[in-house]
C-alpha atoms as a PDB file:
ATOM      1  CA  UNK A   1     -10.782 155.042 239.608  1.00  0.00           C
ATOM      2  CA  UNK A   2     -11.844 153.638 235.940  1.00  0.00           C
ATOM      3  CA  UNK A   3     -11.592 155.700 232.617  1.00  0.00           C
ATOM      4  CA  UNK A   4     -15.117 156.763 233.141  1.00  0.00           C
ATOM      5  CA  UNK A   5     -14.479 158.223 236.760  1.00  0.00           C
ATOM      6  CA  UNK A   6     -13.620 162.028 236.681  1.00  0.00           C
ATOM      7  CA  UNK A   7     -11.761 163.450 239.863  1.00  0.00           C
ATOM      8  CA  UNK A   8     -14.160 165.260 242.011  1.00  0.00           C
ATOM      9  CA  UNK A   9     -12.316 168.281 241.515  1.00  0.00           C
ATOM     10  CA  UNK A  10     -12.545 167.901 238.107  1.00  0.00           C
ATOM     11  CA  UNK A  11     -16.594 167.339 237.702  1.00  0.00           C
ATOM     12  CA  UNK A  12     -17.005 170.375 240.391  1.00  0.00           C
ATOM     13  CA  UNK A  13     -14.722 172.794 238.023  1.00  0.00           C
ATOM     14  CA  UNK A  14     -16.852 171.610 235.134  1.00  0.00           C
ATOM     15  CA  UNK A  15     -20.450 172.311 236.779  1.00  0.00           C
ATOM     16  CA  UNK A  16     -19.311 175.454 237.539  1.00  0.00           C
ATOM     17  CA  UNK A  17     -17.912 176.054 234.111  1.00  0.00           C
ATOM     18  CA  UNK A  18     -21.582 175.173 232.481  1.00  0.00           C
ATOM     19  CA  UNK A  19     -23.559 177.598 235.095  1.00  0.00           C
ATOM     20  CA  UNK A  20     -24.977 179.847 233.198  1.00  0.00           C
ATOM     21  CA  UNK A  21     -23.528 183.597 234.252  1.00  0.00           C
ATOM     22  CA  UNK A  22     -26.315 186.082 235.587  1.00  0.00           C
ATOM     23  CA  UNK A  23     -25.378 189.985 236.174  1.00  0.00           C
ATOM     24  CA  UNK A  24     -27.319 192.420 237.560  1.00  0.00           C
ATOM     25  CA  UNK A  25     -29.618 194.608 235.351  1.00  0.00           C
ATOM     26  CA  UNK A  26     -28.190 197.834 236.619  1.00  0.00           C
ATOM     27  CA  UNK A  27     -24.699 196.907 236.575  1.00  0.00           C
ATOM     28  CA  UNK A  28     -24.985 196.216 233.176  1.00  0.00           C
ATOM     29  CA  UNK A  29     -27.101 199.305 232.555  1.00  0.00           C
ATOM     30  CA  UNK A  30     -23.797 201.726 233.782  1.00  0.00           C
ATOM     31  CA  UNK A  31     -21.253 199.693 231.867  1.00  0.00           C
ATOM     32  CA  UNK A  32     -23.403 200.484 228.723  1.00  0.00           C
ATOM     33  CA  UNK A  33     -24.061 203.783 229.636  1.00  0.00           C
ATOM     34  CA  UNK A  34     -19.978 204.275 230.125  1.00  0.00           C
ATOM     35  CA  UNK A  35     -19.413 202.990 227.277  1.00  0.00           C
ATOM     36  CA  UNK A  36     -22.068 205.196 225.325  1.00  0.00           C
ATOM     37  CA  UNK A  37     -20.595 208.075 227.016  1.00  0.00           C
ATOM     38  CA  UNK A  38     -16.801 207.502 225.963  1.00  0.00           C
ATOM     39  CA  UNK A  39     -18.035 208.813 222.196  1.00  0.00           C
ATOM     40  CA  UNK A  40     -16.582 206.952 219.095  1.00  0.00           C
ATOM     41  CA  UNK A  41     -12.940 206.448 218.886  1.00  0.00           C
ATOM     42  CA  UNK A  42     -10.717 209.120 217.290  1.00  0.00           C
ATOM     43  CA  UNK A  43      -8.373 207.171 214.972  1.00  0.00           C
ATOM     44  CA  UNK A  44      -5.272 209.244 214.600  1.00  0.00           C
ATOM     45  CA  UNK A  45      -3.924 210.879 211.522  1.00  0.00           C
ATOM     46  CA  UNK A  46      -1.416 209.887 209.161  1.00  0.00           C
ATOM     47  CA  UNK A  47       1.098 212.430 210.959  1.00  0.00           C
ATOM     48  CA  UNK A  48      -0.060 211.226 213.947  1.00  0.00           C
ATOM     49  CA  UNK A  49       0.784 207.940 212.560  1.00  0.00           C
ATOM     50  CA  UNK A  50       4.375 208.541 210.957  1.00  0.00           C
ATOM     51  CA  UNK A  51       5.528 210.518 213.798  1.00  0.00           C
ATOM     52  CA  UNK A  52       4.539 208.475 216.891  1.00  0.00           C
ATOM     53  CA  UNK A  53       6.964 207.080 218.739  1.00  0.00           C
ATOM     54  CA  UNK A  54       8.630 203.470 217.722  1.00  0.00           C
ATOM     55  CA  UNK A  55      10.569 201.254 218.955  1.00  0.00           C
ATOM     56  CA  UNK A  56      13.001 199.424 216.534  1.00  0.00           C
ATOM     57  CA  UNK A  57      15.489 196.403 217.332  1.00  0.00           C
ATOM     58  CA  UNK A  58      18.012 195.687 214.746  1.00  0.00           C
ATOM     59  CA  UNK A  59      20.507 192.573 214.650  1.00  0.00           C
ATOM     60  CA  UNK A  60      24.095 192.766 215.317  1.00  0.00           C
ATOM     61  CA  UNK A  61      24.427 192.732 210.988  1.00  0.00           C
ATOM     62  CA  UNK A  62      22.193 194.789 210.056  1.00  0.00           C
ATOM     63  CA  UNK A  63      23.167 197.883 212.363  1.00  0.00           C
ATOM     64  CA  UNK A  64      26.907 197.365 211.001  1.00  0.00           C
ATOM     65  CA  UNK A  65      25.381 197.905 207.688  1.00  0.00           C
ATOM     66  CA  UNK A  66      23.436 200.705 208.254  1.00  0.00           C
ATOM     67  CA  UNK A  67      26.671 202.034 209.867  1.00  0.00           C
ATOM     68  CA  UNK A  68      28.827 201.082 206.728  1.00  0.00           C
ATOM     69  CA  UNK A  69      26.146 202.963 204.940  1.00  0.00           C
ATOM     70  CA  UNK A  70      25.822 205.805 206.577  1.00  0.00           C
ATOM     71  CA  UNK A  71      29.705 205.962 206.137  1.00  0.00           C
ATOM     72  CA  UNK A  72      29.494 206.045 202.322  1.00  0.00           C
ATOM     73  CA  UNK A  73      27.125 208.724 202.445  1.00  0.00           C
ATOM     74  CA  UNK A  74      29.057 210.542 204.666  1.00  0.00           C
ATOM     75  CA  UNK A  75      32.644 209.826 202.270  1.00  0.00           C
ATOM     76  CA  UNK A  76      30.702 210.545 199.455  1.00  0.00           C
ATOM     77  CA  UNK A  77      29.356 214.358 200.571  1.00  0.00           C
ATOM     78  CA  UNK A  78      32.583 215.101 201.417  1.00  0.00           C
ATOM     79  CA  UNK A  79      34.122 214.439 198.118  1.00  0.00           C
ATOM     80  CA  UNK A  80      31.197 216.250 196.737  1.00  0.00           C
ATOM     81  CA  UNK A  81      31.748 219.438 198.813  1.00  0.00           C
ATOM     82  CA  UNK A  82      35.570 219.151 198.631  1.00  0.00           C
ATOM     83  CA  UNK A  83      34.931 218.931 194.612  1.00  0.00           C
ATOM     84  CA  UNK A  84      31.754 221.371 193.757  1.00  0.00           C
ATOM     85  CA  UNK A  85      33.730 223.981 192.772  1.00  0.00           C
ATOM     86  CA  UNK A  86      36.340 221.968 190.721  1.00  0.00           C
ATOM     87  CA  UNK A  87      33.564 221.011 187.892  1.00  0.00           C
ATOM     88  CA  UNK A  88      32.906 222.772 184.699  1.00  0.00           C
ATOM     89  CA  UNK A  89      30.242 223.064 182.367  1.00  0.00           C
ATOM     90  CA  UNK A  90      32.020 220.025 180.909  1.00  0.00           C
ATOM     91  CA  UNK A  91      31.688 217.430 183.653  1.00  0.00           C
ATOM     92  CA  UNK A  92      35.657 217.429 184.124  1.00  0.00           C
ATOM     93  CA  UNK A  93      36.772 218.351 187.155  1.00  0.00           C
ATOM     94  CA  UNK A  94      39.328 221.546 188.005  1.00  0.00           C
ATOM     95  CA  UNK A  95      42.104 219.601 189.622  1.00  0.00           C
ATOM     96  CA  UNK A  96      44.397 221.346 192.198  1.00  0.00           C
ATOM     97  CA  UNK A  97      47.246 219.559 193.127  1.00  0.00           C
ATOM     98  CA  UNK A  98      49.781 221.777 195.020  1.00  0.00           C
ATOM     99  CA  UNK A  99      53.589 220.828 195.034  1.00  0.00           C
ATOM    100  CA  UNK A 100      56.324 222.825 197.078  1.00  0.00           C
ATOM    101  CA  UNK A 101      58.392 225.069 193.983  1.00  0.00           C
ATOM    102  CA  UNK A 102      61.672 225.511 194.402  1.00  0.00           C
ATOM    103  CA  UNK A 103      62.304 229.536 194.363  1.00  0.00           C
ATOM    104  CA  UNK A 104      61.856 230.880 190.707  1.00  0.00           C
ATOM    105  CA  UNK A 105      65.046 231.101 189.040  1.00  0.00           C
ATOM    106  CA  UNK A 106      64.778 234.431 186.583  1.00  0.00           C
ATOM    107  CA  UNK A 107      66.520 233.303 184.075  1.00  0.00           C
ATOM    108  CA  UNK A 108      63.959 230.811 183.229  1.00  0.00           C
ATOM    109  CA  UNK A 109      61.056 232.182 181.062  1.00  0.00           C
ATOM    110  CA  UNK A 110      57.800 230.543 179.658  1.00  0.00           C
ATOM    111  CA  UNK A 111      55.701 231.868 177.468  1.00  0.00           C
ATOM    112  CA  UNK A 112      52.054 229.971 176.887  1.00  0.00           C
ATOM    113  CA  UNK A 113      49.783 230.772 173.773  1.00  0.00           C
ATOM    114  CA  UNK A 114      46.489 229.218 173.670  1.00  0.00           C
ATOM    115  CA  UNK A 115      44.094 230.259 170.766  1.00  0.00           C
ATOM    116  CA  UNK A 116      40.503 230.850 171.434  1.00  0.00           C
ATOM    117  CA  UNK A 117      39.020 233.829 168.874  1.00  0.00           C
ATOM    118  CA  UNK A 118      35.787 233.837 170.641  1.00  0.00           C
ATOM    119  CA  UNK A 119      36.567 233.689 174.321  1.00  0.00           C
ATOM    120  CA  UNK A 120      36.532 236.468 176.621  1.00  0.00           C
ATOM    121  CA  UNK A 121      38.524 235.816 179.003  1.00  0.00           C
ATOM    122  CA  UNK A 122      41.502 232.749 179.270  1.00  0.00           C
ATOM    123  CA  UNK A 123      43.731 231.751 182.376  1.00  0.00           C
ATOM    124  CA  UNK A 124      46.376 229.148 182.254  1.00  0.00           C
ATOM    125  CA  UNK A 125      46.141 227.377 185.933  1.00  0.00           C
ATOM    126  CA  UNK A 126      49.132 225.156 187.157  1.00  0.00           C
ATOM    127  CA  UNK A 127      51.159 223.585 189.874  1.00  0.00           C
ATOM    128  CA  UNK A 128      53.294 226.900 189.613  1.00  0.00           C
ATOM    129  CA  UNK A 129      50.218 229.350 190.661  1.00  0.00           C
ATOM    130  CA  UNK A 130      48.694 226.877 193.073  1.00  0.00           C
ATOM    131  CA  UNK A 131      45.997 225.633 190.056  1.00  0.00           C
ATOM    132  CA  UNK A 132      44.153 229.535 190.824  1.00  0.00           C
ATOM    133  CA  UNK A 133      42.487 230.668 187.610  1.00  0.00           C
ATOM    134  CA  UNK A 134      42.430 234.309 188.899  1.00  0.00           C
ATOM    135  CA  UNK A 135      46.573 234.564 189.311  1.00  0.00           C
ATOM    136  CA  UNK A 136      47.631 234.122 185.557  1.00  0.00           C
ATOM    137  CA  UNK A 137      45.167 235.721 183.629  1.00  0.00           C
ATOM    138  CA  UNK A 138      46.046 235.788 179.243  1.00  0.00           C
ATOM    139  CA  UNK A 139      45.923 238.684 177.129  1.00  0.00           C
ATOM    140  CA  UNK A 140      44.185 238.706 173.818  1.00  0.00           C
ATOM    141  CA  UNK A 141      47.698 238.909 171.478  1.00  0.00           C
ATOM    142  CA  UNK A 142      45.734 240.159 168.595  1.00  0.00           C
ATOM    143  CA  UNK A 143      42.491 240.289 166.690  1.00  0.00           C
ATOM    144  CA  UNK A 144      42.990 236.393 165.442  1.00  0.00           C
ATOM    145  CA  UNK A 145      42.244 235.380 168.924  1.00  0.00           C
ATOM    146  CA  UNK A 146      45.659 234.198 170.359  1.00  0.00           C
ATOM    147  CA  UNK A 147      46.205 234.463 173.704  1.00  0.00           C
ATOM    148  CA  UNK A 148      49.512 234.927 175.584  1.00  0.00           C
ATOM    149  CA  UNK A 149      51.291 235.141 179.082  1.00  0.00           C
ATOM    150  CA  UNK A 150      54.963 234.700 179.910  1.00  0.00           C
ATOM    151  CA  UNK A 151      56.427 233.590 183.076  1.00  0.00           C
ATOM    152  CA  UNK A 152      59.616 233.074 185.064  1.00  0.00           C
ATOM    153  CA  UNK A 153      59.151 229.372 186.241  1.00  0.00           C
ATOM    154  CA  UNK A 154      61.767 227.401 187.835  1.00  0.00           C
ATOM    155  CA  UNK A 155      63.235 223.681 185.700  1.00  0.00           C
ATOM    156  CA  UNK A 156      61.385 220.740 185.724  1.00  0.00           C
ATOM    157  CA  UNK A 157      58.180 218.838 184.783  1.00  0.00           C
ATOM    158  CA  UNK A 158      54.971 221.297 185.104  1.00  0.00           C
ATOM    159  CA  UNK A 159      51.458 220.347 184.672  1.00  0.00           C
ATOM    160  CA  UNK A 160      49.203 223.273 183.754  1.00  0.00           C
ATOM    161  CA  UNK A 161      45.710 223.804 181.658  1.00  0.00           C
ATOM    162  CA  UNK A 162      44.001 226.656 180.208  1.00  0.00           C
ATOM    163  CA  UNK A 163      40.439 228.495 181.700  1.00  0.00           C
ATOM    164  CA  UNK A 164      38.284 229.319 178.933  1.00  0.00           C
ATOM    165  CA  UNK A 165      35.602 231.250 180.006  1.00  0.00           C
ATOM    166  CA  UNK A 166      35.215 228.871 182.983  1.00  0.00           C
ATOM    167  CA  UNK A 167      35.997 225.716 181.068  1.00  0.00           C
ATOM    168  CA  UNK A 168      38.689 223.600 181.285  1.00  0.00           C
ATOM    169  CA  UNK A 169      40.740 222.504 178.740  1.00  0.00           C
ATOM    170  CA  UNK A 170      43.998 220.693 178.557  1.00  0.00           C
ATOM    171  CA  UNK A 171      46.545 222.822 175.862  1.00  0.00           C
ATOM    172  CA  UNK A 172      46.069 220.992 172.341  1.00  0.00           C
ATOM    173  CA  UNK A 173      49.736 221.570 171.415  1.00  0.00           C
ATOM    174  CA  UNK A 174      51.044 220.176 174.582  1.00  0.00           C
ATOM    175  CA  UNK A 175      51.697 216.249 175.776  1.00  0.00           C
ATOM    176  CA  UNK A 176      49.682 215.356 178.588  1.00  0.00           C
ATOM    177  CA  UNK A 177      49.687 213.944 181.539  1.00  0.00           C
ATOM    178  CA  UNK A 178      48.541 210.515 182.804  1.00  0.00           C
ATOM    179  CA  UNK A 179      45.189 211.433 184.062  1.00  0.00           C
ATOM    180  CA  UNK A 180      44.893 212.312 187.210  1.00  0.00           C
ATOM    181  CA  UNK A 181      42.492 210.374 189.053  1.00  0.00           C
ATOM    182  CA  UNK A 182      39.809 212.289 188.891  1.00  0.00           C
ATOM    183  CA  UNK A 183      38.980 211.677 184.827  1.00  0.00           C
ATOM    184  CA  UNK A 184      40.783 214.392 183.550  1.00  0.00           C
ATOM    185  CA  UNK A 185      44.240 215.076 181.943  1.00  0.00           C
ATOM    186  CA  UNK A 186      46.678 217.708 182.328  1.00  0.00           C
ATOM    187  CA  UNK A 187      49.365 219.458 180.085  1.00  0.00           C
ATOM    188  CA  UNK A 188      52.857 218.880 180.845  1.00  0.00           C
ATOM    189  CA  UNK A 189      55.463 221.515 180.433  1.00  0.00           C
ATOM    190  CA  UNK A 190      59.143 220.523 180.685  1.00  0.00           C
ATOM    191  CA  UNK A 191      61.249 223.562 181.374  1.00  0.00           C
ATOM    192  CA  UNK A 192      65.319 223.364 181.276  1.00  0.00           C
ATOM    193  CA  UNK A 193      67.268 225.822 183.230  1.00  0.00           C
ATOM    194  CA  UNK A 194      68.217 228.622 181.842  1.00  0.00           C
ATOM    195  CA  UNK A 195      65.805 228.675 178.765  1.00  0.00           C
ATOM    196  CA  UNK A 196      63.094 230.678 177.003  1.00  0.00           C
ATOM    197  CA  UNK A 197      60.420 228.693 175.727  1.00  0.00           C
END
């Protein structure tokens, strides 16, 4: 065989390849006619669209990620619901740190004063009433707008803070704390056995 010889195989496959095609008339008549019949196609809606079923491979890397962020999310809510109720108007949050107390010794007495003349109502909140605004409520002392409460409260280092109407508010005449953690600083009280402060 030269360069110019073609396999017989070949040249048969090729005259059949350049035949021309004929159908029949009626054959062709039914397709169309199917085809007529089937009506315009429906393109579906954009619901259709976002809601249809998908399928969706993701590397090895990116699922971790997704999982690592899913995680945050999940870490972050739960701060958020463990702390919605521990922010003021202020943007500084209520903190309630509980310590075991030793039993209250009666000989030891604390008296707090905070003065707010146009507040209605005042609290002082602490590691000795479990940081509950509701337990130690103040009384207006007089018409200047002091406001008192004395307690028995055993010896040591206290934090403690004043509700003002709902507001926290570390007491002014008081050292504080090292803040907390959570951006805010408390008041510290040091109480000596024994004493009436």
């Amino acid at each position: 065989m030269t360069d110019h010889e073609l396999h017989p195989y070949v040249e048969l496959i090729a005259r059949e390849a350049k035949r021309p095609v004929v159908t029949d008339p009626a054959a062709r008549a039914r397709i169309m006619a199917a085809v007529r019949a089937e009506g315009p196609v429906r393109r579906p809606s954009v619901w259709e669209r976002m809601f249809e079923a998908r399928s969706l491979t993701l590397s090895p890397a990116r699922t971790a990620l997704i999982a690592a962020g899913l995680v945050g999310i999940g870490v972050a809510a739960g701060l958020f619901a463990n702390n919605r109720g521990a922010r003021i108007s202020g943007g500084q949050p209520l903190v309630a740190v509980a310590t075991p107390q030793p039993p209250v010794s009666p000989d030891t007495v604390v008296r707090f004063v905070f003065v707010a003349p146009r507040a209605a109502k005042v609290s002082v909140v602490g590691d000795f009433n479990g940081w509950n605004d509701t337990k130690t409520p103040m009384v207006r002392a007089s018409n200047n707008g002091t406001w008192s409460v004395t307690l028995p409260m055993t010896a040591g280092r206290h934090l403690y803070g004043f509700v003002v109407d709902g507001a926290w508010t570390a007491d002014p005449s008081a050292p504080l704390a090292p803040d907390d953690g959570f951006g805010h600083a408390n008041s510290v009280k040091l109480v000596s056995r024994g004493a009436t402060l």
